[in-house]
Protein backbone atom coordinates (compact mmCIF):
# COMPACT_ATOMS: atom_id res chain seq x y z
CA UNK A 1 95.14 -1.56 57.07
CA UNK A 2 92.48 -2.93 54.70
CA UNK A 3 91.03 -0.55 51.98
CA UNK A 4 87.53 0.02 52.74
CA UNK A 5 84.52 0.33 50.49
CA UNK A 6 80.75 0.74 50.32
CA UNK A 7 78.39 0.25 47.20
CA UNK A 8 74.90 -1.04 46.46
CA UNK A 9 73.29 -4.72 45.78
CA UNK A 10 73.77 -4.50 41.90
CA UNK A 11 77.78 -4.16 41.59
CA UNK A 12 78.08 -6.58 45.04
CA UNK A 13 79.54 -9.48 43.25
CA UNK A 14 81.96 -7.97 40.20
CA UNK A 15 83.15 -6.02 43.25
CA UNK A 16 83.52 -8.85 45.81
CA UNK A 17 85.11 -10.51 42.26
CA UNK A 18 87.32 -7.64 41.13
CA UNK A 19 88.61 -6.56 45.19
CA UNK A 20 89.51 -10.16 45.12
CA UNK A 21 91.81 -10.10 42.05
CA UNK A 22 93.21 -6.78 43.27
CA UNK A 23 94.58 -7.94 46.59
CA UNK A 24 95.98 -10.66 44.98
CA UNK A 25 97.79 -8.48 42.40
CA UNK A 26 98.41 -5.83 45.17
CA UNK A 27 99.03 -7.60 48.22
CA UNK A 28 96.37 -4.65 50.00
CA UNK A 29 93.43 -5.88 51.89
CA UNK A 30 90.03 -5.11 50.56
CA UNK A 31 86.61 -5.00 52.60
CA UNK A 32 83.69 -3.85 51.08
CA UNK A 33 80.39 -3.37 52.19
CA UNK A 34 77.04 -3.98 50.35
CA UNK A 35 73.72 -3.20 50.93
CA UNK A 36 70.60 -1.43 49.21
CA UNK A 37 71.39 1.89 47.52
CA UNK A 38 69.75 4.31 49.69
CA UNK A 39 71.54 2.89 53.07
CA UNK A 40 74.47 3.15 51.67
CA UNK A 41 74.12 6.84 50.07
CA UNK A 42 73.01 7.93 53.84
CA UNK A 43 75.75 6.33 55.53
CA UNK A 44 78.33 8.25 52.82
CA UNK A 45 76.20 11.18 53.96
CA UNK A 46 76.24 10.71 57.32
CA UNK A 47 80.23 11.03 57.12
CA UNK A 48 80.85 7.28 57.88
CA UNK A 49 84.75 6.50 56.94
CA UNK A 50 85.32 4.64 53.80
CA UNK A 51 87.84 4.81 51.20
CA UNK A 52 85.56 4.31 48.04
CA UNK A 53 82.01 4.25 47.07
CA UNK A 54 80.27 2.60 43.86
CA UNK A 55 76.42 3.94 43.28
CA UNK A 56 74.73 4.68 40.93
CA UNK A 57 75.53 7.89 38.58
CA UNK A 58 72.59 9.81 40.09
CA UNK A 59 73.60 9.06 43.82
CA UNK A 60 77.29 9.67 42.92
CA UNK A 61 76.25 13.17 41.74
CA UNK A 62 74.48 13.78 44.98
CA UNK A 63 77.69 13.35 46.95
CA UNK A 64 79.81 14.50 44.18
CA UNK A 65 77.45 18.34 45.07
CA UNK A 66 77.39 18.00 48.88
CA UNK A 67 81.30 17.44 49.02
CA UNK A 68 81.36 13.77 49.72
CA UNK A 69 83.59 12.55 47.45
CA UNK A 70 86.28 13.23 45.65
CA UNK A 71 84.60 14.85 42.53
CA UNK A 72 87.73 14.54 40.36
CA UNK A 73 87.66 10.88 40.97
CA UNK A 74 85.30 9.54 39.54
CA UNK A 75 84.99 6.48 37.68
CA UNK A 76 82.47 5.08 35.26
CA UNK A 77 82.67 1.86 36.26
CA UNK A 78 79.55 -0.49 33.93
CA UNK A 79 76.12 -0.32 33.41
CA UNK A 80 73.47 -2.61 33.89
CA UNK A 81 70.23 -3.64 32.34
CA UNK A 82 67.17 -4.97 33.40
CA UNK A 83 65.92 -8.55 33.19
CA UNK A 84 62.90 -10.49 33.98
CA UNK A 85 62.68 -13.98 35.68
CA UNK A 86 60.08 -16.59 36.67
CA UNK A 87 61.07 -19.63 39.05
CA UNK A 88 63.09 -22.20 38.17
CA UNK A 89 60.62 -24.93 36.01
CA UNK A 90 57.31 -22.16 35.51
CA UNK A 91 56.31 -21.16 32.19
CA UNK A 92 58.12 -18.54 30.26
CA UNK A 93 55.65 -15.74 29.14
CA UNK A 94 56.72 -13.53 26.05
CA UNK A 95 58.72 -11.14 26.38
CA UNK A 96 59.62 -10.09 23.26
CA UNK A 97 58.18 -6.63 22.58
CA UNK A 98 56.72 -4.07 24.90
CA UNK A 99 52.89 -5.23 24.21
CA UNK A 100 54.36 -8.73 25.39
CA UNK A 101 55.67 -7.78 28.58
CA UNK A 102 52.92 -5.29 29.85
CA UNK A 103 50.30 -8.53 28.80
CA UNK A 104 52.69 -10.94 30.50
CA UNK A 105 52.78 -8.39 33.45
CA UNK A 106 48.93 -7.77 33.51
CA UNK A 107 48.34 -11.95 33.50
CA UNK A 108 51.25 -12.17 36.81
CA UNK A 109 49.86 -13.30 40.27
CA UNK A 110 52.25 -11.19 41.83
CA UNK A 111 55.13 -8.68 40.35
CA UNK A 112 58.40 -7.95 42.06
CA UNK A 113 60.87 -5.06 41.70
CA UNK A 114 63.39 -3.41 44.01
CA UNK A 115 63.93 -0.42 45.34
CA UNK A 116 66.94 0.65 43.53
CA UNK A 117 67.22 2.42 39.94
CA UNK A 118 65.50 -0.80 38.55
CA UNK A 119 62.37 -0.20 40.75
CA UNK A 120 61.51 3.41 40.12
CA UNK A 121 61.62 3.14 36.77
CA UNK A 122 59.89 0.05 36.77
CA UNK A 123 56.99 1.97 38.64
CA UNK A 124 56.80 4.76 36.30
CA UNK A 125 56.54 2.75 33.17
CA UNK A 126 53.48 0.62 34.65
CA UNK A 127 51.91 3.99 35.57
CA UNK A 128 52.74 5.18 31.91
CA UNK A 129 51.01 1.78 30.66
CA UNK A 130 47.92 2.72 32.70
CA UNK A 131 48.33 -0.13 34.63
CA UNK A 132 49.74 0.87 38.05
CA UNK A 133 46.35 1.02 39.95
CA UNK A 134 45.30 -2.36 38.33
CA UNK A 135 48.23 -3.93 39.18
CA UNK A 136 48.97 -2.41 42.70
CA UNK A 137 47.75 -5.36 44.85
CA UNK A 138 49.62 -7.68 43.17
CA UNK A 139 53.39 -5.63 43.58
CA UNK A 140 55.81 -7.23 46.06
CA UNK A 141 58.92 -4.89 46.52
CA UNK A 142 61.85 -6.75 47.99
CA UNK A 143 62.92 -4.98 51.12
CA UNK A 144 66.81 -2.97 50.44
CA UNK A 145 69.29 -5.52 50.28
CA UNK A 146 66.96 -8.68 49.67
CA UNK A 147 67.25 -9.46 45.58
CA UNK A 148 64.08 -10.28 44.06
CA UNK A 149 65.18 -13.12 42.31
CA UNK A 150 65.22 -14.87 46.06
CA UNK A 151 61.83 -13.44 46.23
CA UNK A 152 60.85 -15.87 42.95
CA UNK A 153 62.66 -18.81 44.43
CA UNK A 154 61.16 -18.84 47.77
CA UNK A 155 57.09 -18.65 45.79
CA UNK A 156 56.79 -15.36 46.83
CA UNK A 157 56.31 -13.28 43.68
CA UNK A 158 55.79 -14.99 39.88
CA UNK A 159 57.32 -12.79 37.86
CA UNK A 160 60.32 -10.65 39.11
CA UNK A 161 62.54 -7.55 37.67
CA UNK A 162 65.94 -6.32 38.81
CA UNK A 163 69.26 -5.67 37.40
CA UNK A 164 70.93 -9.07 35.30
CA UNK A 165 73.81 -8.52 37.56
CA UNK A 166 71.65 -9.11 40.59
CA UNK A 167 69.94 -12.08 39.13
CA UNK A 168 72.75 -14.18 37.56
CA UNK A 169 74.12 -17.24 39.74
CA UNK A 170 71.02 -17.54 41.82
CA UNK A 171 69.33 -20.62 42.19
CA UNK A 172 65.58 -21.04 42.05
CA UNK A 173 65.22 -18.83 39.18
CA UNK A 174 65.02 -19.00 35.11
CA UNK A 175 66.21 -15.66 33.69
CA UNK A 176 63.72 -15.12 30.46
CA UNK A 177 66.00 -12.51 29.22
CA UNK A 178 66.52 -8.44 29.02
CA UNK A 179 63.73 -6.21 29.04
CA UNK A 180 63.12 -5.41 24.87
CA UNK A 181 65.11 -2.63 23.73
CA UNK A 182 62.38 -0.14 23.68
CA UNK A 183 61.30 0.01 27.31
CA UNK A 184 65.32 -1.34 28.52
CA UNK A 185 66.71 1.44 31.17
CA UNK A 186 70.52 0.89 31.63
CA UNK A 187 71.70 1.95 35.50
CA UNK A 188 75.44 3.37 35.09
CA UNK A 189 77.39 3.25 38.39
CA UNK A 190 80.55 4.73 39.18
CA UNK A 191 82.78 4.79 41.84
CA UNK A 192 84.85 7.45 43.51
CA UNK A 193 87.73 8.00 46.63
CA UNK A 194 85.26 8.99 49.32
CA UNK A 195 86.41 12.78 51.30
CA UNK A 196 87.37 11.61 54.17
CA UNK A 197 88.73 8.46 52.91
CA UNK A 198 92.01 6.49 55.02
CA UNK A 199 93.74 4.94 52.19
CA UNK A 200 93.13 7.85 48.99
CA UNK A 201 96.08 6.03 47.25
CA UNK A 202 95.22 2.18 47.65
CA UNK A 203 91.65 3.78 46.44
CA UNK A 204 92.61 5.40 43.06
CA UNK A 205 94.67 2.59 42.51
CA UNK A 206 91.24 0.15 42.87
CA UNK A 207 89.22 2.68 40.73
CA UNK A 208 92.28 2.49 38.16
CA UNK A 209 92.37 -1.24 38.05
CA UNK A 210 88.19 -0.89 38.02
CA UNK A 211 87.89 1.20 35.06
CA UNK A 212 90.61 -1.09 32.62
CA UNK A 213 90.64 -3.71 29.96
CA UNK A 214 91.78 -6.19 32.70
CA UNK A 215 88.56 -5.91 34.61
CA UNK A 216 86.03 -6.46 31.63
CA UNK A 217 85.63 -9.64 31.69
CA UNK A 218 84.48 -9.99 35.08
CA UNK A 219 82.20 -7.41 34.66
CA UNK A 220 80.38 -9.36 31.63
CA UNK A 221 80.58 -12.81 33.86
CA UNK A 222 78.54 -10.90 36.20
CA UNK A 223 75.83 -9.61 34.10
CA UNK A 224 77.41 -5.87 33.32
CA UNK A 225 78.34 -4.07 30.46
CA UNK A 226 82.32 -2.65 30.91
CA UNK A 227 81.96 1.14 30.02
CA UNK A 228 84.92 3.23 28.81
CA UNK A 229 85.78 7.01 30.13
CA UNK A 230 84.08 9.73 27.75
């Protein structure tokens, strides 16, 4: 029997990276599925069978209130911040200060966010700039499960934002760098044994091995920052 999981686009490859270590170490079989955010909070609504989820703080606290999950749990498991990228070759705008990037947005043939965590607040701080009916035409948001950075390798939007963890390793793309401190949102996502899970115990053991010193450095490979328990 495999241990099953479920989680969004941003933690897709530490997981795939981490489950991959862990059946090695444990000898259990781990399949987990990835796709945008909000498919995968419905189908853990919905009562679909899995043994763990990874969302998210604010989606894990949804299920965490309608009974879901396992409230008790929970496991912090890294955050992510945003970045900003531009094709492979194309000119690298400033980005150093918040005046920089909402000029470097302004000048952008086209803009691309997601729909995750990334994308809301991406859309709220362009309407807080004033900008958000200038700029409207020119948004592309990639559909759930499609990262933008294969957006900006395929010409189809200039200058792209999503979480570093979704944009490291993909070809096509230059990475300028993190969104400047004072406009940087950092996504948290945790995992937890899901209520009507098959394998609880092969579960808290992955959320164990998740949330320790052992997994860190995976986690930073892949663009995320470990977090520790408070």
């Amino acid at each position: 029997m495999s241990m099953t999981g479920i989680s969004s686009m941003a933690t897709r490859n530490v997981l795939n990276a981490l489950a991959s270590t862990f059946e090695a170490r444990s000898g259990q079989r781990m399949a987990i599925e990835s796709m945008g955010g909000v498919a995968a909070l419905r189908r853990i609504e919905d009562g679909e069978a899995f043994d763990i989820v990874v969302l998210a703080s604010d989606a894990i606290d949804r299920l965490a209130e309608s009974g879901r999950i396992d409230a008790t749990s929970r496991v912090r498991i890294a955050r992510s911040g945003v970045a900003i990228a531009v094709a492979s070759g194309a000119r690298h705008p400033s980005i150093d200060d918040e005046a920089a990037v909402r000029e470097t947005v302004l000048a952008a043939r086209t803009i691309g966010y997601s729909t995750g965590p990334s994308g809301v607040y991406l859309t709220r701080l362009f309407e807080r700039w004033g900008i958000a009916e200038r700029i409207a035409s020119r948004i592309v948001q990639a559909p759930p499960g499609v990262a933008v950075g294969t957006l900006i390798a395929r010409g189809e939007v200039e200058l792209g934002f999503q979480q570093l963890s979704e944009m490291i390793g993909l070809e096509g793309i230059d990475v300028l760098g993190m969104l400047p401190p004072e406009i940087q949102t950092l996504t948290v996502f945790e995992g937890a044994i899901v209520a009507n899970a098959n394998a609880p115990q092969v579960a808290r053991a992955f959320l164990e091995f998740l949330d320790s010193p052992d997994a860190d450095a995976t986690k930073i490979e892949h663009g995320m920052e470990p977090v520790r328990q408070t």
